[in-house]
Protein backbone atom coordinates (compact mmCIF):
# COMPACT_ATOMS: atom_id res chain seq x y z
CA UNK A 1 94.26 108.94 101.31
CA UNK A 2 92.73 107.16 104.40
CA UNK A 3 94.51 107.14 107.53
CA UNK A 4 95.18 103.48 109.19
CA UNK A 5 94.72 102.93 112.89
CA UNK A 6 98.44 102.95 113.60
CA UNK A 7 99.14 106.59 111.99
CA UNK A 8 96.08 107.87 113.60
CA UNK A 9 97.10 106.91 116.69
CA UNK A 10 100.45 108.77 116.15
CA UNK A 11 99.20 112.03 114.76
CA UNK A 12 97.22 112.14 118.01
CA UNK A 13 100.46 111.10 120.38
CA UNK A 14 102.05 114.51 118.46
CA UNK A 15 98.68 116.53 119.33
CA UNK A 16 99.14 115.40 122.92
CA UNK A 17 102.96 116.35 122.56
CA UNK A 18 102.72 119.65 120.92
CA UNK A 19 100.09 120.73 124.33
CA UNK A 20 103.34 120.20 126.18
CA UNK A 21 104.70 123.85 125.77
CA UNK A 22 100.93 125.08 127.18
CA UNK A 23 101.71 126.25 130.69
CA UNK A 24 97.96 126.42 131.08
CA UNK A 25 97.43 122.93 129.95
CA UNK A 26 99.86 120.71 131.92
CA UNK A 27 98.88 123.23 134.94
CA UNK A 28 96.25 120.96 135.61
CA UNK A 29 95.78 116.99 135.79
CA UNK A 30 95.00 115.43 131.89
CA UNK A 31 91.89 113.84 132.37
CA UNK A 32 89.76 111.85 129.37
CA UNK A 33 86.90 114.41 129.07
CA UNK A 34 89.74 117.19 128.74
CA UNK A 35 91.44 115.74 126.16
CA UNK A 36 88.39 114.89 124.70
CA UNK A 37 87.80 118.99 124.38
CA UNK A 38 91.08 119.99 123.51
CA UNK A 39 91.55 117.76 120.83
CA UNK A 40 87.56 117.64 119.80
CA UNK A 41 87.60 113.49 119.69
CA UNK A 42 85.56 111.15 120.80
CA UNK A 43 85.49 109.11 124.32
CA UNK A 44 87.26 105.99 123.04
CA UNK A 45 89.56 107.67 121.16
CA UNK A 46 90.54 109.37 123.89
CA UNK A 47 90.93 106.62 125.79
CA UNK A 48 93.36 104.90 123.49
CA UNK A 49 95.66 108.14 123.29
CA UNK A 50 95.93 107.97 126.85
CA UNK A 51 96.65 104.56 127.17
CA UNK A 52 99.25 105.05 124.12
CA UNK A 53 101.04 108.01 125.73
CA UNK A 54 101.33 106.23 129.08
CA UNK A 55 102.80 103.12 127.48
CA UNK A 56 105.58 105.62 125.91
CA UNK A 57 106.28 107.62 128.75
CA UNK A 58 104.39 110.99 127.87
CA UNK A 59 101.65 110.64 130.79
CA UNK A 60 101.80 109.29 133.97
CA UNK A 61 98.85 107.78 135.45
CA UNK A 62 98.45 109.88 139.39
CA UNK A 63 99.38 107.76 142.69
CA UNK A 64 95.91 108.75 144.03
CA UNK A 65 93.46 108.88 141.37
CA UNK A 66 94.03 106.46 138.84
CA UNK A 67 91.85 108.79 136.57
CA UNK A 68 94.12 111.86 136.65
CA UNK A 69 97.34 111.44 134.25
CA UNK A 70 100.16 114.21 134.35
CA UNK A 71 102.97 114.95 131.87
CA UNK A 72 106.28 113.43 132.10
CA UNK A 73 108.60 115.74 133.09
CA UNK A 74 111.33 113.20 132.07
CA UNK A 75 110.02 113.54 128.58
């Protein structure tokens, strides 16, 4: 079974989600390269789950550095 574009980019949304109840992990600012390593994916694909989990309220992007995302703590 192949996996469309639209479910891929929910199983990673619930990756992202599940590294919500790691104190060690939303200690520190989510940044592309460390989702990248935590979830062993590529750059672009990265990109797109951050840009996914912003647009539904699970990051948000940091006043200063528009590089640095943090969870939601409304989430």
């Amino acid at each position: 079974m192949q996996l469309n574009l639209d479910q891929l980019h929910e199983s990673d949304l619930q990756k992202l989600e599940a590294l919500i109840g790691d104190k060690e992990f939303i200690a520190h600012p989510v940044t592309v390269s460390r989702i990248q390593r935590h979830l062993r994916i590529g750059y672009n694909r990265a990109c797109h789950l951050i840009e996914n989990a912003r647009a539904k309220g699970i990051l948000i992007q940091d006043k200063d550095n528009p590089l640095l995302n943090h969870f939601s703590t409304t989430k």
